[in-house]
Protein backbone atom coordinates (compact mmCIF):
# COMPACT_ATOMS: atom_id res chain seq x y z
CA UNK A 1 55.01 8.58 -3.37
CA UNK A 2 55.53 5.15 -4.86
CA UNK A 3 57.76 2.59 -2.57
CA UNK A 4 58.75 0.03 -5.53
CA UNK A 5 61.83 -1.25 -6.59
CA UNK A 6 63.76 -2.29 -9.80
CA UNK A 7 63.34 -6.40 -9.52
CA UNK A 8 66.45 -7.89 -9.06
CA UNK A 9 65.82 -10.11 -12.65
CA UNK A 10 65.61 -7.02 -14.21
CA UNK A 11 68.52 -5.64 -12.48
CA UNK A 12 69.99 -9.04 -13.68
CA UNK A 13 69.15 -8.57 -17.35
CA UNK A 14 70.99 -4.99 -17.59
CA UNK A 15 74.00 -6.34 -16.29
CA UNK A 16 74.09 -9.20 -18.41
CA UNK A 17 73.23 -7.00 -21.42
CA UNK A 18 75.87 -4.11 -20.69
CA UNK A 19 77.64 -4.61 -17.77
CA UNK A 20 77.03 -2.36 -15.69
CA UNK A 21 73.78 -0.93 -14.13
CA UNK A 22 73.80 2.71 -13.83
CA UNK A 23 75.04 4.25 -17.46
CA UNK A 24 76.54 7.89 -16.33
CA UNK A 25 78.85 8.47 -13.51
CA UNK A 26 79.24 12.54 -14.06
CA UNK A 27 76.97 14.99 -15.73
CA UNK A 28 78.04 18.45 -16.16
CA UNK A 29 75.69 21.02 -14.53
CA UNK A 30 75.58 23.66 -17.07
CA UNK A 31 75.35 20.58 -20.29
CA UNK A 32 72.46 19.21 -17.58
CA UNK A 33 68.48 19.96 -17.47
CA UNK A 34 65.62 18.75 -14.84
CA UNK A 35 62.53 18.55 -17.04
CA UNK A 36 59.05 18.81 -14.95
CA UNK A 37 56.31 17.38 -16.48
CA UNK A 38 52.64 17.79 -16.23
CA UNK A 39 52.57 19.21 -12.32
CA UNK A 40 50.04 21.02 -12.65
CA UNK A 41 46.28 21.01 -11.13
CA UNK A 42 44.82 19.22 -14.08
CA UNK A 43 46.81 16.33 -12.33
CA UNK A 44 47.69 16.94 -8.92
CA UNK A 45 45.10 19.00 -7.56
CA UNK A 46 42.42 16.50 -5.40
CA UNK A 47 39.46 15.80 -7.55
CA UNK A 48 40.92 17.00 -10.44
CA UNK A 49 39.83 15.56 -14.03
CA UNK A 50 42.80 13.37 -14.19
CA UNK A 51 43.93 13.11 -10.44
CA UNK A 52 47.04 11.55 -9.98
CA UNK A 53 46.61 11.09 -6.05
CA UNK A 54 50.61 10.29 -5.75
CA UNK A 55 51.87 13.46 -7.84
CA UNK A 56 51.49 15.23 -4.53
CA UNK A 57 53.70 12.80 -2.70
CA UNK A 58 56.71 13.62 -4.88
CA UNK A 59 56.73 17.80 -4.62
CA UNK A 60 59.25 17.85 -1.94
CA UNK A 61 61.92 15.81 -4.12
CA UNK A 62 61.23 17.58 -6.77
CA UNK A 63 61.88 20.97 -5.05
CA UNK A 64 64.83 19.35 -3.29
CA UNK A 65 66.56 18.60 -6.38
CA UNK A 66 65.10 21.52 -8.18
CA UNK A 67 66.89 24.26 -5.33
CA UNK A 68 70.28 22.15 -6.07
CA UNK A 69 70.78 21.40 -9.49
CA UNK A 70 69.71 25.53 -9.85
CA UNK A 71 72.79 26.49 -7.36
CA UNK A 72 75.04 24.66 -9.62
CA UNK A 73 73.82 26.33 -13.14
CA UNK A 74 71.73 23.76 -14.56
CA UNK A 75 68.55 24.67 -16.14
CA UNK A 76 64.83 23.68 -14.89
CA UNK A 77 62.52 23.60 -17.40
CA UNK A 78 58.94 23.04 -16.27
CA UNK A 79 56.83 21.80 -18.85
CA UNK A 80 52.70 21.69 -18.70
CA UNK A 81 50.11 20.36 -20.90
CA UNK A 82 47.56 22.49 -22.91
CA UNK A 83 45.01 21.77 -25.59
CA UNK A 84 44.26 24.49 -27.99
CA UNK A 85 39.79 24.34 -28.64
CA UNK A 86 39.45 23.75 -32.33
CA UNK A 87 35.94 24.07 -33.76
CA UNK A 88 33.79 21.84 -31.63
CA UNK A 89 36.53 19.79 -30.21
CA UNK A 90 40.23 20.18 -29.91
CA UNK A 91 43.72 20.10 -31.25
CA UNK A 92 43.93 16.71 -30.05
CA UNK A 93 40.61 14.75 -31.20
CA UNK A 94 42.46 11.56 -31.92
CA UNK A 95 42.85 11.61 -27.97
CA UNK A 96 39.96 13.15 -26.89
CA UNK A 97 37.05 11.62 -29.14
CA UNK A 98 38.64 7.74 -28.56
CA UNK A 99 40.26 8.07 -25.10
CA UNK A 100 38.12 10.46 -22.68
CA UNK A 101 34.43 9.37 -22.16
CA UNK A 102 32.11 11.95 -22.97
CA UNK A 103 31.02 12.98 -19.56
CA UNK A 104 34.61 13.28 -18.60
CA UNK A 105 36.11 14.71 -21.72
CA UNK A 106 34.33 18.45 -21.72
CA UNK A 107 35.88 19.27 -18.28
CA UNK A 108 39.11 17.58 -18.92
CA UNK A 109 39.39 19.94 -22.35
CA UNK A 110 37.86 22.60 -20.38
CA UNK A 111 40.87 22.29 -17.79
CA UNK A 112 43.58 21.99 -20.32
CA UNK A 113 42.55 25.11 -22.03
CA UNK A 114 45.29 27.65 -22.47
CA UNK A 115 44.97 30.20 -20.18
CA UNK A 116 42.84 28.04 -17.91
CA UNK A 117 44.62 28.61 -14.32
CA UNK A 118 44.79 24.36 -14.25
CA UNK A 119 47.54 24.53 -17.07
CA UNK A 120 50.34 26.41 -14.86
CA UNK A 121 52.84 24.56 -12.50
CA UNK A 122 51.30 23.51 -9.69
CA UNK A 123 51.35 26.48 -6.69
CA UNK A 124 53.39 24.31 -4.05
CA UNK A 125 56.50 23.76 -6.74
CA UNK A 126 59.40 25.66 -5.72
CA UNK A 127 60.03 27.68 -9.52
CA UNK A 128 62.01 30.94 -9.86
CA UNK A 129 62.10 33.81 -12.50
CA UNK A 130 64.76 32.34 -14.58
CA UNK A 131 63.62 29.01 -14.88
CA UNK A 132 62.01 27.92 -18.49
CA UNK A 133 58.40 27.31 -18.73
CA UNK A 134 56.86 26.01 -21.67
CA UNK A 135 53.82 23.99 -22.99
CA UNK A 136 52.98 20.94 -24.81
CA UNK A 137 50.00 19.39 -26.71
CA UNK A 138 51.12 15.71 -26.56
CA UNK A 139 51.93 13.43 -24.36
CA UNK A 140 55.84 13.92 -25.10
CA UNK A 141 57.30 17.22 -25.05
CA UNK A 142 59.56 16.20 -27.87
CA UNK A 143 57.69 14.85 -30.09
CA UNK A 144 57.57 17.03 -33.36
CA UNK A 145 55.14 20.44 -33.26
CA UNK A 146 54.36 19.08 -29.45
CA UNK A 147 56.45 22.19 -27.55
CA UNK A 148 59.29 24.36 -27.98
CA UNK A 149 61.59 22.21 -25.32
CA UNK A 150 64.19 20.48 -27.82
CA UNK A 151 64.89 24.09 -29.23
CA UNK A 152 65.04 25.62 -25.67
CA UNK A 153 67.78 22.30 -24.74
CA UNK A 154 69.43 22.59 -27.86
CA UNK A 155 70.24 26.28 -27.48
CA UNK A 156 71.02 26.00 -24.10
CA UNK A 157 73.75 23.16 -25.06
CA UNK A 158 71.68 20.92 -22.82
CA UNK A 159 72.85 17.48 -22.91
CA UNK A 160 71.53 15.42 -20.35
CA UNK A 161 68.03 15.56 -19.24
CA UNK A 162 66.53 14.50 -15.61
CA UNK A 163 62.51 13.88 -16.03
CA UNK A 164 60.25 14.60 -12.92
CA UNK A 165 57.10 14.80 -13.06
CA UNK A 166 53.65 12.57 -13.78
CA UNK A 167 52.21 10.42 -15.43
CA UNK A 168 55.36 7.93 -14.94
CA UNK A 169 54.06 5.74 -17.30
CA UNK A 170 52.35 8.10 -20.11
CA UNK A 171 54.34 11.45 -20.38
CA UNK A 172 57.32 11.26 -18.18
CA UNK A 173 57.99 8.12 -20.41
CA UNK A 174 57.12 9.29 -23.64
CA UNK A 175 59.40 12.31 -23.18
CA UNK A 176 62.56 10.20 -22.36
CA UNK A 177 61.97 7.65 -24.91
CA UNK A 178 62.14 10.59 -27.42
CA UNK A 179 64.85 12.29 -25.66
CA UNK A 180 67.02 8.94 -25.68
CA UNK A 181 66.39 8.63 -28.97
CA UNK A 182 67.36 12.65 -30.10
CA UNK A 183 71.06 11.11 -27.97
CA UNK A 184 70.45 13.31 -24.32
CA UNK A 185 71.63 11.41 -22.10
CA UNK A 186 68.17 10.33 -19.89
CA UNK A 187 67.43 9.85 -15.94
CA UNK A 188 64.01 9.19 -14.90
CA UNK A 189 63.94 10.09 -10.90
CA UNK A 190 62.02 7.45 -9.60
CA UNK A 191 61.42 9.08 -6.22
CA UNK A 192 60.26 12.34 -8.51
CA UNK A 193 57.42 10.74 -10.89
CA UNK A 194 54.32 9.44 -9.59
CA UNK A 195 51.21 7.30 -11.60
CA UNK A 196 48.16 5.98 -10.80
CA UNK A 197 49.30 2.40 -9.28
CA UNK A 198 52.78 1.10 -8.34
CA UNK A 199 52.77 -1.35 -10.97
CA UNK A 200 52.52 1.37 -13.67
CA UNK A 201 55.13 3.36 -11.90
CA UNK A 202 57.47 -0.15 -11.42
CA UNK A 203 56.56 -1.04 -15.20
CA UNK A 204 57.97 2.44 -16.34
CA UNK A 205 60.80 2.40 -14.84
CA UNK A 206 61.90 -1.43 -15.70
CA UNK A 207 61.28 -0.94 -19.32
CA UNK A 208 63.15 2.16 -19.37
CA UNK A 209 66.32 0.98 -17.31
CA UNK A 210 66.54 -1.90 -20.44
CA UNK A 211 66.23 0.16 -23.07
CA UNK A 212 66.55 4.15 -22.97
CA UNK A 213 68.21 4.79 -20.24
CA UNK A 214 68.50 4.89 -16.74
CA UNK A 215 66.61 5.50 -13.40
CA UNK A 216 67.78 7.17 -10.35
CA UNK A 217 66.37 8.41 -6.67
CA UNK A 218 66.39 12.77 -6.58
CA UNK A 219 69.29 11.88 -4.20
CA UNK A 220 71.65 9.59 -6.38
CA UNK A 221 71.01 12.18 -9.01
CA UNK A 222 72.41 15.44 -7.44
CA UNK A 223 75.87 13.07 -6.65
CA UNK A 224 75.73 12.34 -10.23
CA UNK A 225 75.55 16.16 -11.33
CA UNK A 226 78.32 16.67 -7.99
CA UNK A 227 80.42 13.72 -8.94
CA UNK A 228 83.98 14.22 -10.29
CA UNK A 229 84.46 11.34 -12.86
CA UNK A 230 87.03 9.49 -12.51
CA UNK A 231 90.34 10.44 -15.29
């Protein structure tokens, strides 16, 4: 699990921008969703063909938080990645042919083939019958024709979202940029996402404390969802 924390100039900056540094003080449970990105082997399993070595630092958090924001009626939605094989290649070429070397890029499409055991939520996760699972096929799971996950929110009247999951900096990110900018309210758990350095991780969570929302520990995030706001 990273150790890092928000730099006091950036801490600076948001309170000179909007006075305050933490946005929410209260989210409803049931109007409230953790969204759990990308644990699955592809990622967190060791030697895997896109190992993220510190996704497997943050499962106990995430089941933590996952076992109380479930008590309370909010819903967990745990969302993998999976790559369709089109033809020769895949439903994502523009990644695969420009981003993946070529020794690395059969295995990696291999593993993120539906039905491929390395797409489902990783075995140590603490999930439960009613929970939502869904894929995606791009790095955000909100990004138009990528999953199913704003409809699933949207019906559920979901609307503030908690992202866990990995990369910090790559889909964890991209999915609360897009969420900020559909208006859900957005937490990235700091102590809950994991990427491959701490200065991705710190990066990640700096830019998105400016700009799309705002960054908590698992722990200051179940007060929030427990906190009576103040009338």
């Amino acid at each position: 699990m990273h150790n890092i924390k928000i730099r006091p100039e950036i801490i600076n900056r948001v309170l000179t921008r909007r006075a305050r540094y933490h946005i929410f003080d209260h989210f409803e449970p049931i109007e409230t969703a953790l969204v759990v990105i990308d644990m699955q082997p592809t990622f967190v399993a060791k030697d895997s063909p896109a190992e993220v070595a510190a996704s497997r630092g943050i499962i106990q958090n995430i089941n933590k938080i996952t076992e109380n924001l479930r008590e309370k009626g909010a819903v967990i939605c745990w969302v993998t990645h999976a790559n369709s094989s089109v033809g020769k290649g895949s439903d994502w070429d523009g990644f695969f042919n420009n981003f993946v070397a070529e020794e690395v890029r059969n295995k990696t499409i291999k593993s993120l083939s539906p039905g491929n055991p390395d797409t489902l939520t990783w075995h140590e996760l603490a999930t439960e019958l009613g929970d939502v699972h869904l894929f995606k096929n791009r790095y955000s799971a909100l990004i138009q024709g990528s999953s199913t996950l704003e409809r699933v929110l949207r019906g559920r009247g979901i609307k503030n979202i908690l992202i866990a999951g990995t990369k910090t900096n790559v889909c964890c990110e991209a999915t609360g940029r897009d969420a900020m900018m559909l208006d859900f309210n957005t937490v990235m758990l700091s102590d809950c996402t994991a990427a491959l350095s701490d200065e991705e991780h710190q990066a990640s969570l700096e830019t998105f404390i400016q700009q799309f929302g705002d960054v908590l520990t698992h722990s200051e995030a179940i007060e929030l969802v427990d906190h009576t706001p103040n009338v």
